[in-house]
N, C-alpha and C. Protein backbone atom coordinates (compact mmCIF):
# COMPACT_ATOMS: atom_id res chain seq x y z
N UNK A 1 153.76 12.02 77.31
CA UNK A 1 154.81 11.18 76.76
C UNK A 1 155.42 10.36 77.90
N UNK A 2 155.26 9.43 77.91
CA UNK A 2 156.14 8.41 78.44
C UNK A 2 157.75 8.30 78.96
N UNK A 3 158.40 8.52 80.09
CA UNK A 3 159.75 8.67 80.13
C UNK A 3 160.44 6.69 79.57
N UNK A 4 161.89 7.00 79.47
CA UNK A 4 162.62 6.04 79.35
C UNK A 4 162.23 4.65 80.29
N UNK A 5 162.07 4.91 81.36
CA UNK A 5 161.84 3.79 82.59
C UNK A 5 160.35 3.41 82.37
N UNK A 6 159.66 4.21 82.40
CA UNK A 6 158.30 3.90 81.83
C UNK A 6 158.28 2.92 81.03
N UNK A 7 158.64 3.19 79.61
CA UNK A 7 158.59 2.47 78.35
C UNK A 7 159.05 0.97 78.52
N UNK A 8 160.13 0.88 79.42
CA UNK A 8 160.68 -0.20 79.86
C UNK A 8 159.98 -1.10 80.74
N UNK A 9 159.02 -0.50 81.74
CA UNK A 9 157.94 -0.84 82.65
C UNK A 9 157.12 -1.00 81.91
N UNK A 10 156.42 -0.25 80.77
CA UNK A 10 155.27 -0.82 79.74
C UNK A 10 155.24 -1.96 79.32
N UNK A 11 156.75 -1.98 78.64
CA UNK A 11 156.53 -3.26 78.25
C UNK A 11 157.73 -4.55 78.62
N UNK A 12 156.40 -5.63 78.38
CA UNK A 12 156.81 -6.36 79.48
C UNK A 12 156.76 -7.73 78.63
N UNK A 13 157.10 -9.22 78.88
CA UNK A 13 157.02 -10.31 78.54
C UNK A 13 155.95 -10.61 78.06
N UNK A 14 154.77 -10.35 79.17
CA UNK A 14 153.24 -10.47 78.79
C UNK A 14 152.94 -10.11 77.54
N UNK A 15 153.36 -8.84 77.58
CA UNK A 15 152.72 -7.62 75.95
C UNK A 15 153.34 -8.03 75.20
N UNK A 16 154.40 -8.72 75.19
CA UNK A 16 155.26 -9.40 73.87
C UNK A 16 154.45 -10.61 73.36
N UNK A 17 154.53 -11.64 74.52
CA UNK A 17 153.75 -13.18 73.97
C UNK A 17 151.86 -12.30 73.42
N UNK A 18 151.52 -11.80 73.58
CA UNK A 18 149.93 -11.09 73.24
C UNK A 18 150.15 -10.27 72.17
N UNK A 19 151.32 -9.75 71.68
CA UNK A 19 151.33 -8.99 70.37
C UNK A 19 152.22 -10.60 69.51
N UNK A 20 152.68 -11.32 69.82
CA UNK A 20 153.25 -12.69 69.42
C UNK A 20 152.45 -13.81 69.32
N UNK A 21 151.00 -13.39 70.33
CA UNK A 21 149.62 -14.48 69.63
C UNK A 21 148.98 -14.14 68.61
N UNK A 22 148.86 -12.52 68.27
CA UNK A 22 148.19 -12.27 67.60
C UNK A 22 148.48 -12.24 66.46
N UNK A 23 150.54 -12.63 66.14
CA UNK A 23 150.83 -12.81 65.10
C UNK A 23 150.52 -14.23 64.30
N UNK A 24 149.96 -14.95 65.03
CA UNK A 24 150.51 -16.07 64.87
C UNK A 24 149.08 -16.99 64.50
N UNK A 25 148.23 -16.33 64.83
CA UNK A 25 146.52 -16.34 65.07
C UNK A 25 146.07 -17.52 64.03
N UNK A 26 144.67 -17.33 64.07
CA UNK A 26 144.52 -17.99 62.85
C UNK A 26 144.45 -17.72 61.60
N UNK A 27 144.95 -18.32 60.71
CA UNK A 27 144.75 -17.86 59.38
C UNK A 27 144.05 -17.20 58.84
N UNK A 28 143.05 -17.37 59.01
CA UNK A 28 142.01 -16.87 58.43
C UNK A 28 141.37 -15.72 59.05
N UNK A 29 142.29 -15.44 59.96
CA UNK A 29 142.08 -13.69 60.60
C UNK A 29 142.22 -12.89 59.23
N UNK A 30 142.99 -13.05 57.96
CA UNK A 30 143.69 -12.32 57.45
C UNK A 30 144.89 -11.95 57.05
N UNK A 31 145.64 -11.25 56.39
CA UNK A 31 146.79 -11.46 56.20
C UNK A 31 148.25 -11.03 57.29
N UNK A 32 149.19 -11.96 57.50
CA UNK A 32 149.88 -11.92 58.75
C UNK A 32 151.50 -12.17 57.83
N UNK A 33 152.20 -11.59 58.79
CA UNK A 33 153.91 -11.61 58.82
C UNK A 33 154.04 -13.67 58.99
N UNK A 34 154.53 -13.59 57.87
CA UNK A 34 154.92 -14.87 57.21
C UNK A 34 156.04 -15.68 58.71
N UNK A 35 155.61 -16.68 59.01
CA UNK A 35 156.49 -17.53 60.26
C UNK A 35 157.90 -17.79 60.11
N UNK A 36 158.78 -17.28 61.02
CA UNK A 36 158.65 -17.94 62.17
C UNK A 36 158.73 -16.74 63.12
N UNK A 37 158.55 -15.77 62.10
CA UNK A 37 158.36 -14.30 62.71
C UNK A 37 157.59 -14.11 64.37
N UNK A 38 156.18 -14.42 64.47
CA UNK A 38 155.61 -14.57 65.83
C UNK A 38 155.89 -15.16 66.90
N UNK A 39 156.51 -16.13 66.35
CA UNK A 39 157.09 -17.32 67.84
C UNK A 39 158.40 -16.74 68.27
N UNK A 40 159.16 -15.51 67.76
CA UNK A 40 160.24 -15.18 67.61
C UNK A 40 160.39 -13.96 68.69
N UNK A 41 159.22 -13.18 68.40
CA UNK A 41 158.89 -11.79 68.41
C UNK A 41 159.39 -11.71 70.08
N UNK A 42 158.42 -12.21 71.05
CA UNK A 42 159.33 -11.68 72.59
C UNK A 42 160.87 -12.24 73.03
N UNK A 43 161.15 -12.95 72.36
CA UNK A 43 162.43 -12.87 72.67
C UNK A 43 163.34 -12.00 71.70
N UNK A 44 163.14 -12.10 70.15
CA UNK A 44 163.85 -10.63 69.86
C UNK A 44 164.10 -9.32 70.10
N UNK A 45 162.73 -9.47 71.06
CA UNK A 45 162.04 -7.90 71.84
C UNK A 45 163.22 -7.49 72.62
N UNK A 46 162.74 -8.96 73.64
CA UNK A 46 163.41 -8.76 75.02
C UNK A 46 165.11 -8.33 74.65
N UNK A 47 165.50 -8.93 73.46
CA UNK A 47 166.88 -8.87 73.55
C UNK A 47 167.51 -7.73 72.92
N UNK A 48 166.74 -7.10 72.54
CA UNK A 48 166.61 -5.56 71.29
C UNK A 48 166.38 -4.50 73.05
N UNK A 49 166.01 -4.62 73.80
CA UNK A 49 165.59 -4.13 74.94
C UNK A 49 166.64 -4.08 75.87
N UNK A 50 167.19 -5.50 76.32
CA UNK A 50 168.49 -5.45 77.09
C UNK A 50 169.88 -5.08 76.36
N UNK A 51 169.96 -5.48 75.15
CA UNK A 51 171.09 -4.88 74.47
C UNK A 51 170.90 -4.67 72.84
N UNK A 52 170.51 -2.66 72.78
CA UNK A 52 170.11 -2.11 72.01
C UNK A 52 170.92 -2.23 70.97
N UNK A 53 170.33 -2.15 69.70
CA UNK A 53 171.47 -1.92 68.93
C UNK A 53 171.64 -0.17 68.30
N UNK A 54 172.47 -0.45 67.60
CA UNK A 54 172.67 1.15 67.48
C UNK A 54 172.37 1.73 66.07
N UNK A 55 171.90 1.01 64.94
CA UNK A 55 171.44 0.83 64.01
C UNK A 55 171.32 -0.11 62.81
N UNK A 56 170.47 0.15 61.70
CA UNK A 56 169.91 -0.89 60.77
C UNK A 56 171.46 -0.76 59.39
N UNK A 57 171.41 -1.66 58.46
CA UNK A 57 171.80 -1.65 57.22
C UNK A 57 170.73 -2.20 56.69
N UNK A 58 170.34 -1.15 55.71
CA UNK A 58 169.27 -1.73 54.87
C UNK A 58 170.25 -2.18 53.68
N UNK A 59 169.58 -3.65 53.36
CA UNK A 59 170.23 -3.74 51.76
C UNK A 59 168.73 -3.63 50.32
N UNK A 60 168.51 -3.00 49.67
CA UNK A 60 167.29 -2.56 48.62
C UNK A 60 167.49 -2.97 47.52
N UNK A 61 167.12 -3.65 46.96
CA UNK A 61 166.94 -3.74 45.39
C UNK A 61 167.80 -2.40 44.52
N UNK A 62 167.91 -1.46 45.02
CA UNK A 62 168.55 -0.27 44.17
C UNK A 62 169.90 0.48 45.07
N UNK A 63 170.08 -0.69 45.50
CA UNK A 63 171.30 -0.25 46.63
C UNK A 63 171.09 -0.28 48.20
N UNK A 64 172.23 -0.51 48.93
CA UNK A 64 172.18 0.22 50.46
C UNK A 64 172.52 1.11 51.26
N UNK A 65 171.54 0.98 52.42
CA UNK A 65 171.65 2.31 53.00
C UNK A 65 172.19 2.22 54.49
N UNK A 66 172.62 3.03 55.35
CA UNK A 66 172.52 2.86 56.79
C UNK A 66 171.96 3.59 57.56
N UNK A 67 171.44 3.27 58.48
CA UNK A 67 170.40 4.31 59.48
C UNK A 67 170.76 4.15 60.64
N UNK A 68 170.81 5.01 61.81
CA UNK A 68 171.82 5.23 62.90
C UNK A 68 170.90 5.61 63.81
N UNK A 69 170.37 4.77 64.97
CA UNK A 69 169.57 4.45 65.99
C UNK A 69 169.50 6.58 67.05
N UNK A 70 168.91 6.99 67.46
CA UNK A 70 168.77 8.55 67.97
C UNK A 70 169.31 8.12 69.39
N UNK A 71 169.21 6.69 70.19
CA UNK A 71 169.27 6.48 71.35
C UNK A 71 168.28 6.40 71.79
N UNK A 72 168.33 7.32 72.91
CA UNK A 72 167.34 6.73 74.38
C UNK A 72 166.11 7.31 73.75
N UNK A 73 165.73 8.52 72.78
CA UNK A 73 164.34 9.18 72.40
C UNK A 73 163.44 8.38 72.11
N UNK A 74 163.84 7.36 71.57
CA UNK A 74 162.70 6.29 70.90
C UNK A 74 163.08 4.73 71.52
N UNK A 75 163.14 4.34 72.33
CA UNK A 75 163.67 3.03 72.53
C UNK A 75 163.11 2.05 72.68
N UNK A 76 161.45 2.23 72.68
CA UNK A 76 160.83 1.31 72.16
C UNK A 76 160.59 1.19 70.86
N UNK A 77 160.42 2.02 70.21
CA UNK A 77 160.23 1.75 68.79
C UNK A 77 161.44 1.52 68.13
N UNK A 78 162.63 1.79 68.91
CA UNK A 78 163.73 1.14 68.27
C UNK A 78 164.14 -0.09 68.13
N UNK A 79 163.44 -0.53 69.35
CA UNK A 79 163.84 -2.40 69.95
C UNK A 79 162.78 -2.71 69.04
N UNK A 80 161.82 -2.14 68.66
CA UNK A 80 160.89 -2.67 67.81
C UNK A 80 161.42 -2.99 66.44
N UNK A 81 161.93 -2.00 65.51
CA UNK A 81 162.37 -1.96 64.62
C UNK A 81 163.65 -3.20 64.41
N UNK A 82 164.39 -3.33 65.57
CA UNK A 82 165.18 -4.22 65.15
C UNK A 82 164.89 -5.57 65.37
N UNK A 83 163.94 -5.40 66.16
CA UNK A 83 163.28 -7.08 66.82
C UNK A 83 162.51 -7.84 65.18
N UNK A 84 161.89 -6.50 64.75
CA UNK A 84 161.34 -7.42 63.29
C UNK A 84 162.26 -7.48 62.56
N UNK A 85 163.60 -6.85 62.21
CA UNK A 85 164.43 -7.08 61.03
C UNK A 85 165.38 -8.19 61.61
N UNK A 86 165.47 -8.18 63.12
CA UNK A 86 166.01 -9.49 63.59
C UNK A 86 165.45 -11.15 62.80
N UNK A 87 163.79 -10.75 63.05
CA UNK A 87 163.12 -11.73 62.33
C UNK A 87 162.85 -12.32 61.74
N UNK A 88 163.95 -11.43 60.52
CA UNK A 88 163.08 -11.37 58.19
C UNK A 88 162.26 -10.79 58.23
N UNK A 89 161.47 -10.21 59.26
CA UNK A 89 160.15 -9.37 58.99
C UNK A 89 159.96 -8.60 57.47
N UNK A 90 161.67 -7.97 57.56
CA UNK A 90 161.44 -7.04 56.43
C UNK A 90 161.80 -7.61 55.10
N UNK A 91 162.24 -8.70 54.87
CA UNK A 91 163.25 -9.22 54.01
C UNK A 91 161.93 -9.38 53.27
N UNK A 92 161.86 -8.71 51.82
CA UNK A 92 161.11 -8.72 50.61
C UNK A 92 160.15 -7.90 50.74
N UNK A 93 160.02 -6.99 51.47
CA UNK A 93 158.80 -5.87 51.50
C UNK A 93 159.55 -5.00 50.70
N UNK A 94 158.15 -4.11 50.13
CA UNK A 94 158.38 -3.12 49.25
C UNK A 94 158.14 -1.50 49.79
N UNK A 95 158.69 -1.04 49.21
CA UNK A 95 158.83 0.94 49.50
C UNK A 95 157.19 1.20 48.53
N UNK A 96 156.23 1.24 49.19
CA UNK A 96 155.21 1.37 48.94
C UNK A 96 154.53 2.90 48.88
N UNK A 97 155.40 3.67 49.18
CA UNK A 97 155.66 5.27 49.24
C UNK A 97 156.48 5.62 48.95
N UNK A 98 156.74 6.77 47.63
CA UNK A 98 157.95 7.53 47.14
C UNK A 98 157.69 9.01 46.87
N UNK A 99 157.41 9.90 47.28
CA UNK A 99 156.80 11.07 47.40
C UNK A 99 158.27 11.65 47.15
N UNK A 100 158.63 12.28 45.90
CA UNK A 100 159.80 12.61 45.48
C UNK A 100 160.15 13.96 46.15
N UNK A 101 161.25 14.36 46.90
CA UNK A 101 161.35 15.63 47.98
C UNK A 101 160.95 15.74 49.09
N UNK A 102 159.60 14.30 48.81
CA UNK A 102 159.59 14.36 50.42
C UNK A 102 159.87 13.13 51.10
N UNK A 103 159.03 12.11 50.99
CA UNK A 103 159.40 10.88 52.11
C UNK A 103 159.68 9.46 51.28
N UNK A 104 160.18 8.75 51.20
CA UNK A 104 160.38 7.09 50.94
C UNK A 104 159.55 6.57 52.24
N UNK A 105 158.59 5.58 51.95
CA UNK A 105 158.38 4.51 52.57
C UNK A 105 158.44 3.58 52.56
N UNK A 106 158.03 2.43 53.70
CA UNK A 106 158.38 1.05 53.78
C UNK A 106 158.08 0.72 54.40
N UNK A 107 157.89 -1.02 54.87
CA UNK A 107 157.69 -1.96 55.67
C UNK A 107 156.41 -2.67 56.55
N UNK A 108 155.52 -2.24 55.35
CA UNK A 108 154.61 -2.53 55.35
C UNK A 108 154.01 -4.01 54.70
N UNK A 109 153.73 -5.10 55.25
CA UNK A 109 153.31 -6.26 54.96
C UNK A 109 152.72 -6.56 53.72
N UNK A 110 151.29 -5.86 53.72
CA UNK A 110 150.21 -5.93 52.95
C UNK A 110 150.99 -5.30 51.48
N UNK A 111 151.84 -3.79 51.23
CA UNK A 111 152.45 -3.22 50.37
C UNK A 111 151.46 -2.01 49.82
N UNK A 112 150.19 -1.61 50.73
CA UNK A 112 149.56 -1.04 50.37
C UNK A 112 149.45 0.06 51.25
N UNK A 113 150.27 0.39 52.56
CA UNK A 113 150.01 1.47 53.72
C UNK A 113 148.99 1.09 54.87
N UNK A 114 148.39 0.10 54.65
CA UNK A 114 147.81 -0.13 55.60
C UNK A 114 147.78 -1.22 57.04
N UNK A 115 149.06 -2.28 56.20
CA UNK A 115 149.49 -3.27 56.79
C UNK A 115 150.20 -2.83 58.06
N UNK A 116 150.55 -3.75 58.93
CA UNK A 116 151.85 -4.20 59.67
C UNK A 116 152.40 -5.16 60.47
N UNK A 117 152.99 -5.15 62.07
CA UNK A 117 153.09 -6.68 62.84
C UNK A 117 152.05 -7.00 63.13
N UNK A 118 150.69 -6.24 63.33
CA UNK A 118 149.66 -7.16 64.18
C UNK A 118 149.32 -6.60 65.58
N UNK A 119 150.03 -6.20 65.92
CA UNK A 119 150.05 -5.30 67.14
C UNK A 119 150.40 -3.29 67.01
N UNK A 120 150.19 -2.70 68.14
CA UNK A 120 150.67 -1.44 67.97
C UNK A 120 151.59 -0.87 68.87
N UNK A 121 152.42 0.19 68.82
CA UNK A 121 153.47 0.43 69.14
C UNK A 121 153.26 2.12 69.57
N UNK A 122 153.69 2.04 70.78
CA UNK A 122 153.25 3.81 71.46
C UNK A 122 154.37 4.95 70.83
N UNK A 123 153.92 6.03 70.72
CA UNK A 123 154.65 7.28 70.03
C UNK A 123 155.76 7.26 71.03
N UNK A 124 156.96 8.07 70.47
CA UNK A 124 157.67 8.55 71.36
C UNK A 124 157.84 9.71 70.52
N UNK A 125 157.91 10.64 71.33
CA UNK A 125 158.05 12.06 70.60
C UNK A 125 158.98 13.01 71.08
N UNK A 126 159.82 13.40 70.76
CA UNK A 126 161.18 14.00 71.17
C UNK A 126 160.97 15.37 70.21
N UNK A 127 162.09 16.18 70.49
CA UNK A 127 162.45 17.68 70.24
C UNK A 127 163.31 17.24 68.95
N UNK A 128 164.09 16.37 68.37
CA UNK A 128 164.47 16.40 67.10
C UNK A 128 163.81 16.64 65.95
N UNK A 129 164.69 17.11 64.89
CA UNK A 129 164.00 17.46 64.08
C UNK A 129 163.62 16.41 62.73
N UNK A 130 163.06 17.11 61.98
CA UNK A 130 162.90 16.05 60.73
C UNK A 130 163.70 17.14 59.49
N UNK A 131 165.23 16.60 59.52
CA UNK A 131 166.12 17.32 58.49
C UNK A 131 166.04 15.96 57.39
N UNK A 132 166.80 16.09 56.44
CA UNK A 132 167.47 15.12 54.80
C UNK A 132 168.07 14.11 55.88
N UNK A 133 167.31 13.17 55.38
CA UNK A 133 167.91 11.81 55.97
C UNK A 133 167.01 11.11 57.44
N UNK A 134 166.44 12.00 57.88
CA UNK A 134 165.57 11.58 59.35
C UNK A 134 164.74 10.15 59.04
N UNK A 135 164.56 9.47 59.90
CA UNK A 135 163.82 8.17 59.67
C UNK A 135 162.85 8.64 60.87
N UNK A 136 161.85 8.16 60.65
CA UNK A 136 160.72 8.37 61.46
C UNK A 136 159.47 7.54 61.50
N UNK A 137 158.93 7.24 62.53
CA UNK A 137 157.87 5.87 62.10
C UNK A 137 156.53 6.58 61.84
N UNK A 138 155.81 5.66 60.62
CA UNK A 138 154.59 5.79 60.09
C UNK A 138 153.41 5.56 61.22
N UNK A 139 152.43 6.64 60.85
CA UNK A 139 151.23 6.56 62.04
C UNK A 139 150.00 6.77 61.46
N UNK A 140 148.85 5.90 61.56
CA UNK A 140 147.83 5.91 61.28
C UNK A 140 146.72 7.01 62.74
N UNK A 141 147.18 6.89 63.34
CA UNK A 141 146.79 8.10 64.49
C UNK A 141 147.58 8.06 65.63
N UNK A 142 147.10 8.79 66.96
CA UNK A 142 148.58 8.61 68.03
C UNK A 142 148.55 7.02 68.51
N UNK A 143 149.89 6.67 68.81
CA UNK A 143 149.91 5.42 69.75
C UNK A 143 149.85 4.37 68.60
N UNK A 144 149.66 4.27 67.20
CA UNK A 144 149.44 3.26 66.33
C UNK A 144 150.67 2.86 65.35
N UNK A 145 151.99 3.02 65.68
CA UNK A 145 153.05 2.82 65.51
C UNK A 145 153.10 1.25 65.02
N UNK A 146 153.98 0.71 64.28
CA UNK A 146 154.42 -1.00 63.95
C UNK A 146 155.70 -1.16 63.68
N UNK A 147 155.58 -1.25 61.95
CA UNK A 147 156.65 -1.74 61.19
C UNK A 147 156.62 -0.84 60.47
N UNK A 148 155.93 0.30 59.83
CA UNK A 148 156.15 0.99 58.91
C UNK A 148 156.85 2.06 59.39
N UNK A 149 158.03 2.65 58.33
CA UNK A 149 159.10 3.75 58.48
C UNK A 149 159.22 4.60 57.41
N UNK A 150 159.60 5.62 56.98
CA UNK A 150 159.76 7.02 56.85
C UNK A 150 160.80 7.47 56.47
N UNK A 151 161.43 7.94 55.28
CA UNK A 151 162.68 8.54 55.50
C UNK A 151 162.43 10.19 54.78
N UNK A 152 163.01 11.23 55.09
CA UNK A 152 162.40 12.34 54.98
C UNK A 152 163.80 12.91 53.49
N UNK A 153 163.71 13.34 52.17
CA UNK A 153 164.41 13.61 52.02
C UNK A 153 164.84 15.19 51.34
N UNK A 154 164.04 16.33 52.31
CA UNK A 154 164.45 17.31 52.33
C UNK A 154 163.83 17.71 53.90
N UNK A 155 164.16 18.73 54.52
CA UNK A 155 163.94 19.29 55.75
C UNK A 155 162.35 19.28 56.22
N UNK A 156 161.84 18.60 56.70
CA UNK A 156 160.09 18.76 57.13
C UNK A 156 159.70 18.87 58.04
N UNK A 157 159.84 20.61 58.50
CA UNK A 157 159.64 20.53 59.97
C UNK A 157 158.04 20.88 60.49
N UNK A 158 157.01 20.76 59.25
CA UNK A 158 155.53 20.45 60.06
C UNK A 158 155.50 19.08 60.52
N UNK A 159 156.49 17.90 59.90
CA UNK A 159 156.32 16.76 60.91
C UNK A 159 156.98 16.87 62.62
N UNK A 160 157.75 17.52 62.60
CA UNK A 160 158.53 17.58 63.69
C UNK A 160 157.77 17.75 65.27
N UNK A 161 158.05 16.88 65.87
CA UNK A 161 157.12 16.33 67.47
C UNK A 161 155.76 15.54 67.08
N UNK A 162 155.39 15.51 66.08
CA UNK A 162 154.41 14.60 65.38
C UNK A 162 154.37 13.42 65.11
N UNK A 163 155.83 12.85 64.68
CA UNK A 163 156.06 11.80 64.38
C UNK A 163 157.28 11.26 65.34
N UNK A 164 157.30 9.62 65.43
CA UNK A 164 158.40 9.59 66.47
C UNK A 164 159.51 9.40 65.30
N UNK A 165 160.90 10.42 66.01
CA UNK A 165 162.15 10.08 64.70
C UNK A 165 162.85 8.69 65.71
N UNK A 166 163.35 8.05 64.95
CA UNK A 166 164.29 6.66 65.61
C UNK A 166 165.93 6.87 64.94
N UNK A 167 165.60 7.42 64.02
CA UNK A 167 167.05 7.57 63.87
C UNK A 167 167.77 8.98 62.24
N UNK A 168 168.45 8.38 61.98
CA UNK A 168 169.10 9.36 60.83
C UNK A 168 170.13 8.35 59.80
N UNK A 169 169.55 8.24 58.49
CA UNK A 169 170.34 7.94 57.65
C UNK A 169 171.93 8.36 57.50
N UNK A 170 172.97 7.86 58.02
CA UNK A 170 174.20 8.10 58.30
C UNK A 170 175.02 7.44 56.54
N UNK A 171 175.12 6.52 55.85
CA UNK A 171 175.01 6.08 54.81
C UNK A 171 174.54 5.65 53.70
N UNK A 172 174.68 6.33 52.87
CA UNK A 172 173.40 6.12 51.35
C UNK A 172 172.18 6.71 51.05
N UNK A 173 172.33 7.78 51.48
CA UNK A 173 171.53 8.45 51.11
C UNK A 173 170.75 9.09 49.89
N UNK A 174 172.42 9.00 49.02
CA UNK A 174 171.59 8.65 47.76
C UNK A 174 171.15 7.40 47.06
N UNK A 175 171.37 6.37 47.62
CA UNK A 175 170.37 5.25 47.33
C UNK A 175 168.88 5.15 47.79
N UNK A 176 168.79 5.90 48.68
CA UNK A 176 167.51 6.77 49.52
C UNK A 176 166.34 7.39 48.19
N UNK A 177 167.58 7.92 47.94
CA UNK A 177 166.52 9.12 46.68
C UNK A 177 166.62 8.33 45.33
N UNK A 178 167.35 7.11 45.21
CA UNK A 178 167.46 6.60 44.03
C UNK A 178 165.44 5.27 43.93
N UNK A 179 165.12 5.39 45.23
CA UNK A 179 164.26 4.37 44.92
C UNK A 179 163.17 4.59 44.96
N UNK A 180 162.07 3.90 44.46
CA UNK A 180 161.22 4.14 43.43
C UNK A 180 159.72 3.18 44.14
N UNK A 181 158.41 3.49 44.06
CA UNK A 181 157.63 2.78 44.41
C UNK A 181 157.97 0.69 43.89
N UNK A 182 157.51 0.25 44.95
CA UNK A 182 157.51 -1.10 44.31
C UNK A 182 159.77 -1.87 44.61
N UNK A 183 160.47 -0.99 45.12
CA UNK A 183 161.29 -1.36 44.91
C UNK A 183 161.59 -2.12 46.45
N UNK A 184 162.42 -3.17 46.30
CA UNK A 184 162.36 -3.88 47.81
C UNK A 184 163.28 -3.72 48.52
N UNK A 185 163.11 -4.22 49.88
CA UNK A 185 164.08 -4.44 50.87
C UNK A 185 164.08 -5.98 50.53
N UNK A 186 165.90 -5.80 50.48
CA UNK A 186 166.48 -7.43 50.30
C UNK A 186 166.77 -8.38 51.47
N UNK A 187 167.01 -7.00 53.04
CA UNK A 187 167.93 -8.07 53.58
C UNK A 187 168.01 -6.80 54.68
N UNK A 188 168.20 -6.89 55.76
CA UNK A 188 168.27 -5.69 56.82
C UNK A 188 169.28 -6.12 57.88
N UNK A 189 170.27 -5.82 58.17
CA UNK A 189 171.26 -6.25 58.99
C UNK A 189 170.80 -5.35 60.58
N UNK A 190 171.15 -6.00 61.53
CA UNK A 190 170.84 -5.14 62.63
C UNK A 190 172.25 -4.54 63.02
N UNK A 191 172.55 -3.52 63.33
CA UNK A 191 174.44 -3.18 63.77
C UNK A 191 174.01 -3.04 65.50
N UNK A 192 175.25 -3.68 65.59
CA UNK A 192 175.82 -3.74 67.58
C UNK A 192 176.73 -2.83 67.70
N UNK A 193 176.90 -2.25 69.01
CA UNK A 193 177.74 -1.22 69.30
C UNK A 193 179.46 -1.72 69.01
């Protein structure tokens, strides 16, 4: 696992504009995060990086929620998370996972689990747990992290050090459990300290 200074040394301007070409590619690569999202991406990075925020407001089709950043455990995937909702990234994606008791998902492009930015995003894996309310990012194997997120809504501790957590639903939680495959994200506010 990667320490804090590391992550910060990983990534760099370079890895931003190269995960920000590949958004931006050609069309006909396939399906991509709708513009002006890519041309956006290293400087939302960079600025999600120098001054973190401390968490999301989701607004959903069936209500909103708030989610409350863990800190330093995940801080790339946190600057990540807010660098695309900085963007619109998320604005009209759907909860494409509703596994009732266990997880809500989201933020996935395509709306099918397989999508995301275009680039990938390294684990961070910490000692927290995965209790009611944990947010945690979606992984297709290690190190393959994006845009897709997780919310856990009873205690799941075979995910626990498996998945990276970024934060904890602090508000609305039962709008959490109120939503339903197919239901959207309207609008994602980023919160400053």
């Amino acid at each position: 696992m990667l320490g804090h200074e590391q992550l910060l040394r990983a990534f760099d301007e370079r890895a931003a504009r190269v995960g920000a070409q590949a958004l931006v590619g050609d069309p006909g690569d396939g399906p991509r995060p709708r513009a002006p999202f890519g041309e956006r991406l290293a400087a939302d990075l960079q600025q999600q990086l120098d001054e973190p925020a401390r968490g999301l407001r989701i607004q959903t089709t069936a209500g909103s929620f708030t989610l409350e950043f863990t800190g330093i455990s995940a801080p790339y995937n946190q600057a990540n998370l807010a660098a695309l909702a900085t963007a619109g990234f998320y604005d009209g994606l759907s909860f494409h996972r509703v596994v009732p008791g266990f997880v809500v998902q989201g933020g996935d492009p395509r709306g099918d689990g397989y999508g995301g930015p275009g680039y990938l995003v390294p684990c961070e894996r910490s000692n927290l747990r995965y209790e009611r309310g944990t947010v945690g990012m979606a992984l297709a194997g290690k190190d393959s992290g994006g845009s897709q997120f997780f919310i856990t809504q009873t205690p799941q501790p075979h995910l626990d050090a498996r998945y990276t957590v970024i934060g904890q639903v602090v508000e609305g939680m039962e709008v959490v459990d109120l939503l339903l495959p197919g239901d959207r994200i309207e609008a994602v506010e980023v919160l400053r300290p």
